[in-house]
N, C-alpha and C. Protein backbone atom coordinates (compact mmCIF):
# COMPACT_ATOMS: atom_id res chain seq x y z
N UNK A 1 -153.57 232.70 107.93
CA UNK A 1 -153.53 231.97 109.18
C UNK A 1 -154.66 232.40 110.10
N UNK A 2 -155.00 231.50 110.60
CA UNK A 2 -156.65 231.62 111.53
C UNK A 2 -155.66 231.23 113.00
N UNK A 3 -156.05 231.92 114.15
CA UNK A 3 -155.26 231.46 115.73
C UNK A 3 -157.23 231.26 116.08
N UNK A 4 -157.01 230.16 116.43
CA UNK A 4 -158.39 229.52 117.73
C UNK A 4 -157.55 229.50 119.22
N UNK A 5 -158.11 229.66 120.09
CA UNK A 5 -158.01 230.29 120.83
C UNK A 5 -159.37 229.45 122.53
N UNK A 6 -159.42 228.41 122.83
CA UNK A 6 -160.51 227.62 123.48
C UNK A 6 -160.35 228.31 125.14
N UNK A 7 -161.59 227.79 125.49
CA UNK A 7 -161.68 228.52 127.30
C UNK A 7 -162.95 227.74 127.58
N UNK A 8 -163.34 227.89 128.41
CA UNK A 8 -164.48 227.70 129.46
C UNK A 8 -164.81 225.82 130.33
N UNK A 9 -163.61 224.99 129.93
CA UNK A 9 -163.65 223.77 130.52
C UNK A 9 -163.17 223.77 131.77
N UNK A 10 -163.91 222.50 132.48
CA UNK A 10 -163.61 221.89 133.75
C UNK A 10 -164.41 221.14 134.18
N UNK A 11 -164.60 220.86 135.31
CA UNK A 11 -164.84 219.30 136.19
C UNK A 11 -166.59 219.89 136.62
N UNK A 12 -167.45 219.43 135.82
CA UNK A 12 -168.79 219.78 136.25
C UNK A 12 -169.55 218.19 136.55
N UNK A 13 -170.43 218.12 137.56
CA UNK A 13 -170.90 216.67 137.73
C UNK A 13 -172.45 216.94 137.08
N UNK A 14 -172.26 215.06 136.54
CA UNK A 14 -173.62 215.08 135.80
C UNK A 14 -174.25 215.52 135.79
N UNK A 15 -175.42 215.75 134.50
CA UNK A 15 -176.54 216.74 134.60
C UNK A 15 -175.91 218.41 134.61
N UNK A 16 -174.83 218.54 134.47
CA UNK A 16 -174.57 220.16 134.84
C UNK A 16 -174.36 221.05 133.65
N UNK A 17 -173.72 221.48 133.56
CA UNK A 17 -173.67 222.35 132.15
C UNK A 17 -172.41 223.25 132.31
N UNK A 18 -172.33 223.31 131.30
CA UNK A 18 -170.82 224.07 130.96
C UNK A 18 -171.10 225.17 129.65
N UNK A 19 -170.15 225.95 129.36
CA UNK A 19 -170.16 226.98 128.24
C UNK A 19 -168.68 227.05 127.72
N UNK A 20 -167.96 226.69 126.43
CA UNK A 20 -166.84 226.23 125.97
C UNK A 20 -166.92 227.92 124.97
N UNK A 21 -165.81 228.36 124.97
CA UNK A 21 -165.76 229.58 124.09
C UNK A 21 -164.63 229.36 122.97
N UNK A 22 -164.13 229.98 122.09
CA UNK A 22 -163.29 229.40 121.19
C UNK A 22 -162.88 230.85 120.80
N UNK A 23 -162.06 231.65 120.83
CA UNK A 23 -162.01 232.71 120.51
C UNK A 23 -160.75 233.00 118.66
N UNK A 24 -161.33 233.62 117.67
CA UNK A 24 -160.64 233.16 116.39
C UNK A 24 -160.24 234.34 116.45
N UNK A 25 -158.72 234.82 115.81
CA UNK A 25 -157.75 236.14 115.33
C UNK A 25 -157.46 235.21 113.68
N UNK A 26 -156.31 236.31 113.54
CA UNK A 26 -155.90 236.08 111.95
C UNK A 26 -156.84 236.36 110.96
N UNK A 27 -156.64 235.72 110.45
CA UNK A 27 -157.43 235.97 109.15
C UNK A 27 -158.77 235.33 108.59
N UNK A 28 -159.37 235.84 109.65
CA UNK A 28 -161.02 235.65 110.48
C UNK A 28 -162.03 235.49 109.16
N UNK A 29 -161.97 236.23 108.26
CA UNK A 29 -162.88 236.77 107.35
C UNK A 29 -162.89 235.52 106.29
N UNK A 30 -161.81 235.09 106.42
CA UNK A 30 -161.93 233.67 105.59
C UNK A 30 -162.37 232.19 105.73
N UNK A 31 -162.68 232.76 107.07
CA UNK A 31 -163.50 231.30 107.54
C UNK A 31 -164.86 231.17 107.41
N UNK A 32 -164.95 230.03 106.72
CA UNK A 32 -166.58 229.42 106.48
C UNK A 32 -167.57 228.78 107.56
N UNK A 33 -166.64 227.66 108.28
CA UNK A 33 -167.29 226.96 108.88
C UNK A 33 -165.95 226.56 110.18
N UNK A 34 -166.97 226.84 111.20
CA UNK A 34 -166.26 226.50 112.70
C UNK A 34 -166.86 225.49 113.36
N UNK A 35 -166.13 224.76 114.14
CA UNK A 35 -166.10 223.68 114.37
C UNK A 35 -165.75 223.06 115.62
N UNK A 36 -166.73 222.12 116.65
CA UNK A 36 -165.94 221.82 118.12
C UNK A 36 -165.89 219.99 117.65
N UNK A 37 -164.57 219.61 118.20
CA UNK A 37 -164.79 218.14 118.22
C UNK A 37 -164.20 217.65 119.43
N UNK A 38 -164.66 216.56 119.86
CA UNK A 38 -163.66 216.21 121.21
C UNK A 38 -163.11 215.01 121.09
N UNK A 39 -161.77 214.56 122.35
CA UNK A 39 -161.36 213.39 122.26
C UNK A 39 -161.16 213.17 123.21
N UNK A 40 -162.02 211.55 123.73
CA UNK A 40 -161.34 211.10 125.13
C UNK A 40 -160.29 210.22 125.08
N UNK A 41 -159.46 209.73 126.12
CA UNK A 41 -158.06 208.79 126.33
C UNK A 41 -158.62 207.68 125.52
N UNK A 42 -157.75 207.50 124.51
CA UNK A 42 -157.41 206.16 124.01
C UNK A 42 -158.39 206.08 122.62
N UNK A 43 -159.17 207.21 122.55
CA UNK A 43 -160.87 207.10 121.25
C UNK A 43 -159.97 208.52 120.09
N UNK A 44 -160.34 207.98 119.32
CA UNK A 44 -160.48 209.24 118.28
C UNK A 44 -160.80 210.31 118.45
N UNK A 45 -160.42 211.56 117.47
CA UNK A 45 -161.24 212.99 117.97
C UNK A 45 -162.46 212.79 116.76
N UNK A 46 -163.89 213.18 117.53
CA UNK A 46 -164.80 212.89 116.99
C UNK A 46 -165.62 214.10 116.64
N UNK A 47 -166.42 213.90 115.85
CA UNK A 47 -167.21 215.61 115.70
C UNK A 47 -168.27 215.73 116.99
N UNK A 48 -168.50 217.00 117.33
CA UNK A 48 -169.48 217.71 118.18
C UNK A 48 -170.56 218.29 117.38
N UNK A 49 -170.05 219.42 116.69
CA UNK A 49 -170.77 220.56 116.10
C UNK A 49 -170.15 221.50 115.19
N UNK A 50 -170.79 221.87 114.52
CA UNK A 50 -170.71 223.26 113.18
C UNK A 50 -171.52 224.20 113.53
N UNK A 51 -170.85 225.06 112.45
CA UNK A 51 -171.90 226.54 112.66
C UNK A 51 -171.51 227.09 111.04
N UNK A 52 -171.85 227.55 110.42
CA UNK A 52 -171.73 228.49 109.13
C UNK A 52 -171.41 229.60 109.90
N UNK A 53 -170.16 230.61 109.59
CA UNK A 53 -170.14 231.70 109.73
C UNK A 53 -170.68 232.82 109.77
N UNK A 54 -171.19 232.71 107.91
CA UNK A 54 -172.49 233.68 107.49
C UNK A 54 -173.54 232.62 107.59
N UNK A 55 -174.46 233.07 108.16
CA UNK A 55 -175.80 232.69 108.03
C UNK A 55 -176.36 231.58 109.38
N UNK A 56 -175.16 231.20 109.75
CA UNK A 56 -175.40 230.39 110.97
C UNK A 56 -176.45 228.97 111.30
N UNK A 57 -176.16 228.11 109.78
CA UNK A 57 -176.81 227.24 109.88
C UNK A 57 -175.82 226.31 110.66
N UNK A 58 -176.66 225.16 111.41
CA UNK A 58 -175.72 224.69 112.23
C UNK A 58 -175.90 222.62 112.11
N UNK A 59 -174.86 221.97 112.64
CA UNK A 59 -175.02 220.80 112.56
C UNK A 59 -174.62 220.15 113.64
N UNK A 60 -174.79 218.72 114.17
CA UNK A 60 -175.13 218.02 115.55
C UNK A 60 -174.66 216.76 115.53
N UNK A 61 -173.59 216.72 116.23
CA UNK A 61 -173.90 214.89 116.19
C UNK A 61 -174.97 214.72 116.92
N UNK A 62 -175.16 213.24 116.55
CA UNK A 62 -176.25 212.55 117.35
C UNK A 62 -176.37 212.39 118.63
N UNK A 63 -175.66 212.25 119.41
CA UNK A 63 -175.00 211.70 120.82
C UNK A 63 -175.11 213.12 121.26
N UNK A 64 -175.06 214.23 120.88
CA UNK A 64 -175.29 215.57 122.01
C UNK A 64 -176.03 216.46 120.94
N UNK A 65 -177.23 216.15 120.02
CA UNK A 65 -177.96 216.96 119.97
C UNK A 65 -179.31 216.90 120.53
N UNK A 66 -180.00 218.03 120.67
CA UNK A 66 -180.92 218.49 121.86
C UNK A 66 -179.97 218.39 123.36
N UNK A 67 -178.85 218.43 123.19
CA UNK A 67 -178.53 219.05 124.52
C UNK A 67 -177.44 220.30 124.59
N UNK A 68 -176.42 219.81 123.46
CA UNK A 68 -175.42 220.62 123.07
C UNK A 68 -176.13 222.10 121.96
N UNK A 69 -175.76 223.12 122.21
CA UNK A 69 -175.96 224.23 121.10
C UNK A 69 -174.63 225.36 120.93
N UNK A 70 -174.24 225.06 119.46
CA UNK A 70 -173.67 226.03 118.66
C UNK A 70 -173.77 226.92 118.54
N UNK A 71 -173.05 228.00 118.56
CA UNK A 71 -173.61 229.62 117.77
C UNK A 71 -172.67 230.52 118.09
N UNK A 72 -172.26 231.44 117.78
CA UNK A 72 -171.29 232.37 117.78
C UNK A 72 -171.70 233.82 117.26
N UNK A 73 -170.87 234.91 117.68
CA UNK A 73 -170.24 236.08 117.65
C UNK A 73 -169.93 237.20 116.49
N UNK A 74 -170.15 237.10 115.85
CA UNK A 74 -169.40 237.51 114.40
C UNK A 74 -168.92 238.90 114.90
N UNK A 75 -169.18 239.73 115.86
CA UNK A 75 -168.62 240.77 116.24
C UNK A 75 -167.26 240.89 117.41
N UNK A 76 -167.52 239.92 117.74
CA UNK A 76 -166.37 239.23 118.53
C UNK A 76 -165.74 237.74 118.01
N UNK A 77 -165.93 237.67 116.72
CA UNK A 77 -165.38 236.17 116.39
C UNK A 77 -165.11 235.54 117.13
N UNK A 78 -166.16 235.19 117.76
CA UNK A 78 -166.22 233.66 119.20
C UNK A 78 -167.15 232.83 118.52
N UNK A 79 -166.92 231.95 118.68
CA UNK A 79 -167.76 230.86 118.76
C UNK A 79 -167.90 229.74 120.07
N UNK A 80 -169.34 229.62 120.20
CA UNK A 80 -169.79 228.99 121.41
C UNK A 80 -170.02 227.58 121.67
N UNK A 81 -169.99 227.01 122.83
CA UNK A 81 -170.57 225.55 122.50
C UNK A 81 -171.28 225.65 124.11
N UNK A 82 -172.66 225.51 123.89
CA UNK A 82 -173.38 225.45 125.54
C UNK A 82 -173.49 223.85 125.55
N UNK A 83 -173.14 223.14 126.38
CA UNK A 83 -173.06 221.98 126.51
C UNK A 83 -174.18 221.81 128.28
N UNK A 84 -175.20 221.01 127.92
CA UNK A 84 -176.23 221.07 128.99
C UNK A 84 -176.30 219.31 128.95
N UNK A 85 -176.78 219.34 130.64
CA UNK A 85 -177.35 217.80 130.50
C UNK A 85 -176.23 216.91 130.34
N UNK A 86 -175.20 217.20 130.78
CA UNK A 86 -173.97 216.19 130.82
C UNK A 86 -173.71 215.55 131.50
N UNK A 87 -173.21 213.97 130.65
CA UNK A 87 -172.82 212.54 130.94
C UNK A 87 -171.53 212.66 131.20
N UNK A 88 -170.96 211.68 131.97
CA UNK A 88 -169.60 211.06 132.38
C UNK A 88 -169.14 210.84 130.47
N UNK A 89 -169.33 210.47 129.73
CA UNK A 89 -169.59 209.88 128.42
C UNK A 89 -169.10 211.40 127.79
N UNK A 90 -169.40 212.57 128.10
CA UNK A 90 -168.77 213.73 127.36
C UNK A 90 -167.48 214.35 127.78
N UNK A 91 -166.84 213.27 128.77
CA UNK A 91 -165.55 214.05 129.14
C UNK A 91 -164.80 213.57 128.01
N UNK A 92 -163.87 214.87 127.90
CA UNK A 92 -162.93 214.30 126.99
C UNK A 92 -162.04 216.28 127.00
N UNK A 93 -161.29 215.98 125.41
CA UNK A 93 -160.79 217.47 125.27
C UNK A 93 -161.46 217.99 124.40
N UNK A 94 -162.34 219.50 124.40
CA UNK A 94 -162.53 219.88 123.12
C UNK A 94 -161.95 220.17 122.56
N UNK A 95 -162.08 220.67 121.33
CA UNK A 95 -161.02 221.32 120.32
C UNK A 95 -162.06 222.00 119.26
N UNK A 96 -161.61 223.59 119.04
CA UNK A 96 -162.26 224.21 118.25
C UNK A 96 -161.66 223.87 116.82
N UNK A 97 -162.03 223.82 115.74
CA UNK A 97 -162.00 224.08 114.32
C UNK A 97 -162.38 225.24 113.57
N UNK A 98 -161.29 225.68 112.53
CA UNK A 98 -161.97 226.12 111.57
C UNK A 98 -161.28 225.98 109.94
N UNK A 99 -162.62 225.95 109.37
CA UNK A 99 -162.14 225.69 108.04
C UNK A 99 -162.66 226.66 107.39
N UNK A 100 -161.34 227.12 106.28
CA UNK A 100 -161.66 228.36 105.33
C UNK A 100 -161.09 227.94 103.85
N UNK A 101 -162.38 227.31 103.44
CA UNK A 101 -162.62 226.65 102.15
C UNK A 101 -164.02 226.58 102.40
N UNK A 102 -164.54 226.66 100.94
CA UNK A 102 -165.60 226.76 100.70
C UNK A 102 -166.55 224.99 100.99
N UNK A 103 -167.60 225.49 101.01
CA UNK A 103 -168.34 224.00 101.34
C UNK A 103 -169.88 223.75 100.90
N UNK A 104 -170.15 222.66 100.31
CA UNK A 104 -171.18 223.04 99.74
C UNK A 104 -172.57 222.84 100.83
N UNK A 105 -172.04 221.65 102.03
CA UNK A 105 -173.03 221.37 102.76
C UNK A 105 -172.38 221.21 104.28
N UNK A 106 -173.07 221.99 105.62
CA UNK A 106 -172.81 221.93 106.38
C UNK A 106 -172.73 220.09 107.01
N UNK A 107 -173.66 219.51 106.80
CA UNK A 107 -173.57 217.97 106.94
C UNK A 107 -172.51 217.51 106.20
N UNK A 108 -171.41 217.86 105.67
CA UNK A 108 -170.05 217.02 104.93
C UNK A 108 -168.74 217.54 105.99
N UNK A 109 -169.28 218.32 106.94
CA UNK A 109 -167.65 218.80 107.59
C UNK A 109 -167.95 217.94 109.17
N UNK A 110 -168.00 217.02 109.17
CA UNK A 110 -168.12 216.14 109.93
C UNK A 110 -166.36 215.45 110.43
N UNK A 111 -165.64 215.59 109.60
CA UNK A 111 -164.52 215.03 110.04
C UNK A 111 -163.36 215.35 110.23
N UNK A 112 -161.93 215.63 110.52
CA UNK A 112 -160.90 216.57 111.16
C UNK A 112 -160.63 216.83 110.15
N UNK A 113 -160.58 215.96 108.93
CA UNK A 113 -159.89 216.62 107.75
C UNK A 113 -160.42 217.40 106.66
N UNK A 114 -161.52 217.72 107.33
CA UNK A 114 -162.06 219.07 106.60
C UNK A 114 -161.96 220.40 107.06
N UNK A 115 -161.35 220.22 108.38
CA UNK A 115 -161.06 221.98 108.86
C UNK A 115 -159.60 221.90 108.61
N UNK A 116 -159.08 223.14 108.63
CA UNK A 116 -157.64 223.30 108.08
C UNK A 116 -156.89 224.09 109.25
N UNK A 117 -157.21 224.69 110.61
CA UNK A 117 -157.01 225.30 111.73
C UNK A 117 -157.64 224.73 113.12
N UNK A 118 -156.89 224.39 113.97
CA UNK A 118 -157.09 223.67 115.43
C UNK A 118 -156.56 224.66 116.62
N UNK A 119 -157.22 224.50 117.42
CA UNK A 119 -156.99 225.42 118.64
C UNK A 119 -156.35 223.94 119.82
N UNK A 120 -155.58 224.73 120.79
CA UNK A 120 -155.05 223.51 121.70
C UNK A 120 -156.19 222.52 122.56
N UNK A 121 -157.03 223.40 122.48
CA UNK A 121 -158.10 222.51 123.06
C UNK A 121 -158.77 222.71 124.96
N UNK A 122 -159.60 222.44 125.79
CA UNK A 122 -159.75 222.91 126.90
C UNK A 122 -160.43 220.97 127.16
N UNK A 123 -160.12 220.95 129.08
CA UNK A 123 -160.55 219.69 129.14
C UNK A 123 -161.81 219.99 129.52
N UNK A 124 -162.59 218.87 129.46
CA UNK A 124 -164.11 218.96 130.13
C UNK A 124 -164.23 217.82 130.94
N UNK A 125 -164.62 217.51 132.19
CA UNK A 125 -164.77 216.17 132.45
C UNK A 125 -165.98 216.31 133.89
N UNK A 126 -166.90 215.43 133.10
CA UNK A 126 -168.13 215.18 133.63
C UNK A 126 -168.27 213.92 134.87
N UNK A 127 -167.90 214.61 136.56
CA UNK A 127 -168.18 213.19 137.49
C UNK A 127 -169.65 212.91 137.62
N UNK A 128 -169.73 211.68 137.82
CA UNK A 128 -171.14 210.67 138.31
C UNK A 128 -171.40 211.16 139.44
């Protein structure tokens, strides 16, 4: 069992920036790949971002890369999400992931049903 563990949301106005933390216990050592996705009222939960555990290669949606950056902790099993340059368009809830199964390509964990552990999530919501 993996516990995620989310923090650092709230009400920042456009253009501002935020720092989302995700903090992982349990059985840490078995996780491959961590994971933020968000969901606003009434839309799907959609992917954000990855990170590889070891080695820290990382992946982006389209819609928040070059603004959003991944990366994490391995000494504090945190994982980060710096979220810069924010739209009304990125409010929603995050939600950390992690999946502990092996993977052959960071570009295939794109969707909820590839992580196997969810954290409750923190809100973010970006005013105009």
């Amino acid at each position: 069992q993996v516990q995620l563990v989310e923090s650092g949301g709230g009400l920042v106005q456009a253009g501002g920036s935020l720092r989302l933390s995700c903090a992982a216990s349990g059985r840490t050592f078995s996780t491959y790949i961590m994971g933020w996705f968000r969901q606003a009222p009434g839309k799907e939960r959609e992917f954000v971002a990855a990170i590889r555990w070891s080695g820290g290669t990382t992946n982006y949606a389209n819609s928040v890369k070059g603004r959003f950056t991944i990366s994490r902790d391995n000494a504090k099993n945190t994982v980060y999400l710096q979220a810069s340059s924010l739209k009304p368009e990125d409010t929603a809830v995050y939600y950390c992931a992690a999946r502990t199964r092996p993977v052959g390509s960071i570009a295939a964990v794109t969707t909820t049903t590839m992580y196997d552990y969810w954290g409750q999530g923190t809100q973010v919501t970006v005013s105009s």
